[in-house]
Protein backbone atom coordinates (compact mmCIF):
# COMPACT_ATOMS: atom_id res chain seq x y z
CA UNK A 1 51.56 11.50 -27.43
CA UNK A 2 53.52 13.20 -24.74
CA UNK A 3 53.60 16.97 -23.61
CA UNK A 4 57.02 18.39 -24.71
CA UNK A 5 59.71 16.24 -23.29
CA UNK A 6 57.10 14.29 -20.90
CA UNK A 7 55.15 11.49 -20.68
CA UNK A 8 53.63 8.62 -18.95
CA UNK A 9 54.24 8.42 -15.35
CA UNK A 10 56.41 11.54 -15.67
CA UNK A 11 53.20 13.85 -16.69
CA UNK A 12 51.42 12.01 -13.75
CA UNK A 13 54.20 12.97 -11.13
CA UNK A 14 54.01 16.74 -12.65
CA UNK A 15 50.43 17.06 -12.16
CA UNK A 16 50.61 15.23 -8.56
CA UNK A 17 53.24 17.86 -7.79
CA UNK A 18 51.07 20.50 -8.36
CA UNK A 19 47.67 19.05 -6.81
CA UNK A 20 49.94 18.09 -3.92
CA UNK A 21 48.65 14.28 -4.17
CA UNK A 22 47.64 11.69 -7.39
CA UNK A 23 44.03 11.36 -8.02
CA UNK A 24 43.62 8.13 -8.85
CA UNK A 25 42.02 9.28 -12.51
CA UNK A 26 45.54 10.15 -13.18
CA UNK A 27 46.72 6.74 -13.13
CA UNK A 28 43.50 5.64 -14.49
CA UNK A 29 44.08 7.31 -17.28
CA UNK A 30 47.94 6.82 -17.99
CA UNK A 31 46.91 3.15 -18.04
CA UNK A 32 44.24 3.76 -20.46
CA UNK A 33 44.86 6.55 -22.95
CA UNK A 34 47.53 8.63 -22.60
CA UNK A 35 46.20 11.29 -25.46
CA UNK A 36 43.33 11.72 -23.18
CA UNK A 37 45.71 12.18 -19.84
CA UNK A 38 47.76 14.94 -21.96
CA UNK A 39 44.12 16.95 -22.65
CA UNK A 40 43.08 16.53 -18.99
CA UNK A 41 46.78 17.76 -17.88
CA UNK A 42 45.78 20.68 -19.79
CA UNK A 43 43.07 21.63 -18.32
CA UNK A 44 44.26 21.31 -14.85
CA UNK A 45 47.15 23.32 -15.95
CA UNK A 46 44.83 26.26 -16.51
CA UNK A 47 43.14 25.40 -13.44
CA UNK A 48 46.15 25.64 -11.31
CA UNK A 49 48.15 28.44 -12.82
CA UNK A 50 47.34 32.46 -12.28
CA UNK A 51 46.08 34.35 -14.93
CA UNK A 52 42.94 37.27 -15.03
CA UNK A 53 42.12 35.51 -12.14
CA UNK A 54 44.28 33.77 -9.16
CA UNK A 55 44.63 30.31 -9.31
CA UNK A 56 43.45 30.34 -5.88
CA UNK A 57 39.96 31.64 -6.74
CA UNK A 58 39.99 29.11 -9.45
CA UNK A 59 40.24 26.19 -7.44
CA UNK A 60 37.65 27.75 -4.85
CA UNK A 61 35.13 27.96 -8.47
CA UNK A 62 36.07 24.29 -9.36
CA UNK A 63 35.21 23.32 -5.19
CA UNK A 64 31.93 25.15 -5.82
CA UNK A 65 30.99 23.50 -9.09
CA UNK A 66 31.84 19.57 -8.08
CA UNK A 67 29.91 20.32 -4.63
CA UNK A 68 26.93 21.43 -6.51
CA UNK A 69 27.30 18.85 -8.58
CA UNK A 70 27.17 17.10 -5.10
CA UNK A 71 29.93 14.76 -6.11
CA UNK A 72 31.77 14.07 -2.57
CA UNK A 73 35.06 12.55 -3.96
CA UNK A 74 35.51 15.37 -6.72
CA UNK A 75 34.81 17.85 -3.74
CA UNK A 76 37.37 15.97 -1.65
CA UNK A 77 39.99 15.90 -4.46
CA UNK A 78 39.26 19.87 -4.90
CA UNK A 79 39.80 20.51 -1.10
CA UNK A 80 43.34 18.63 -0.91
CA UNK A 81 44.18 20.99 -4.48
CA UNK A 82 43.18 23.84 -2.30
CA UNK A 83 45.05 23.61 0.77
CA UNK A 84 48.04 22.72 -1.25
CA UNK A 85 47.59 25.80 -3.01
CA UNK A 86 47.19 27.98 -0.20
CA UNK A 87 43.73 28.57 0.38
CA UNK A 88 43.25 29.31 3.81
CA UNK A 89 40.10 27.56 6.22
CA UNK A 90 38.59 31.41 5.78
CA UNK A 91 38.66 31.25 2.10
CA UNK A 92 37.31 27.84 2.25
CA UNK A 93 34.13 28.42 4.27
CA UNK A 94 33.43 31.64 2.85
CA UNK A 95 32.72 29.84 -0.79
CA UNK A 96 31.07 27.54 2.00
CA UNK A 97 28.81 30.56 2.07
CA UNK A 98 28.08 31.05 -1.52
CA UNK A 99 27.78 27.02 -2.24
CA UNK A 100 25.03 26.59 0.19
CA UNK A 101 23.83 29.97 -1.10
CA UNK A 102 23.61 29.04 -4.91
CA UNK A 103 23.72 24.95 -4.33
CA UNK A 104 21.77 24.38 -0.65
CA UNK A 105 22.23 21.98 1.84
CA UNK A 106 22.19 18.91 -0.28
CA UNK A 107 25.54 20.65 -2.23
CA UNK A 108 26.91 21.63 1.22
CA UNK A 109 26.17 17.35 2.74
CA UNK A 110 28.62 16.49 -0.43
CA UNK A 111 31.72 18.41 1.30
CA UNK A 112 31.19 16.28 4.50
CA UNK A 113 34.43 14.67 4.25
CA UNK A 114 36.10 17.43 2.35
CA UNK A 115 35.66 19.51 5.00
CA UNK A 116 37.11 17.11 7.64
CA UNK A 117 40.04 17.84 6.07
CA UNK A 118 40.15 21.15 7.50
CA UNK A 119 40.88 19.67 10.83
């Protein structure tokens, strides 16, 4: 099944446009099931377009949740979206803040390399 007029590699070059790099799970999943790759383009659609709230703030939520989920290469992944998208280092250490606040230090240790990035 394809999105509109799109499909296959093109949906995966849309979303990489967007993110500002290919996750690998896109490709992963092209190869796989392309039904499923249209429902997760979907949902990162939402994710990276304004709405009640700013996609910006959205991205810094979805940061939040994969470090507390203390998953280092979903934080990683979030971190490249959010520089690509304009979040600024002060943004980024201020939801530092809250994660440790809400998460603690073993949410914070999973953004080790995400926050190299900020280099």
């Amino acid at each position: 099944m394809c999105t509109g007029d799109k499909c296959g590699k093109e949906l995966v070059g849309d979303m990489s446009d967007k993110l500002g790099f290919t996750p690998e799970i896109l490709n992963v999943l092209h190869d796989l099931d392309s039904e499923f790759l249209n429902k997760y383009n979907m949902c990162n659609h939402s994710l990276l377009k304004d709405g009640a709230l700013s996609a910006k703030t959205k991205i810094l939520m979805a940061l939040a949740v994969v470090a507390s989920k203390q998953c280092e290469k979903c934080v990683v992944s979030q971190m490249k979206s959010a520089l690509n998208n304009g979040v600024t280092k002060e943004e980024i250490m201020e939801a530092m803040d809250i994660i440790f606040i809400t998460s603690g230090a073993p949410a914070v240790a999973a953004c080790k390399d995400a926050l190299k990035l900020l280099k």
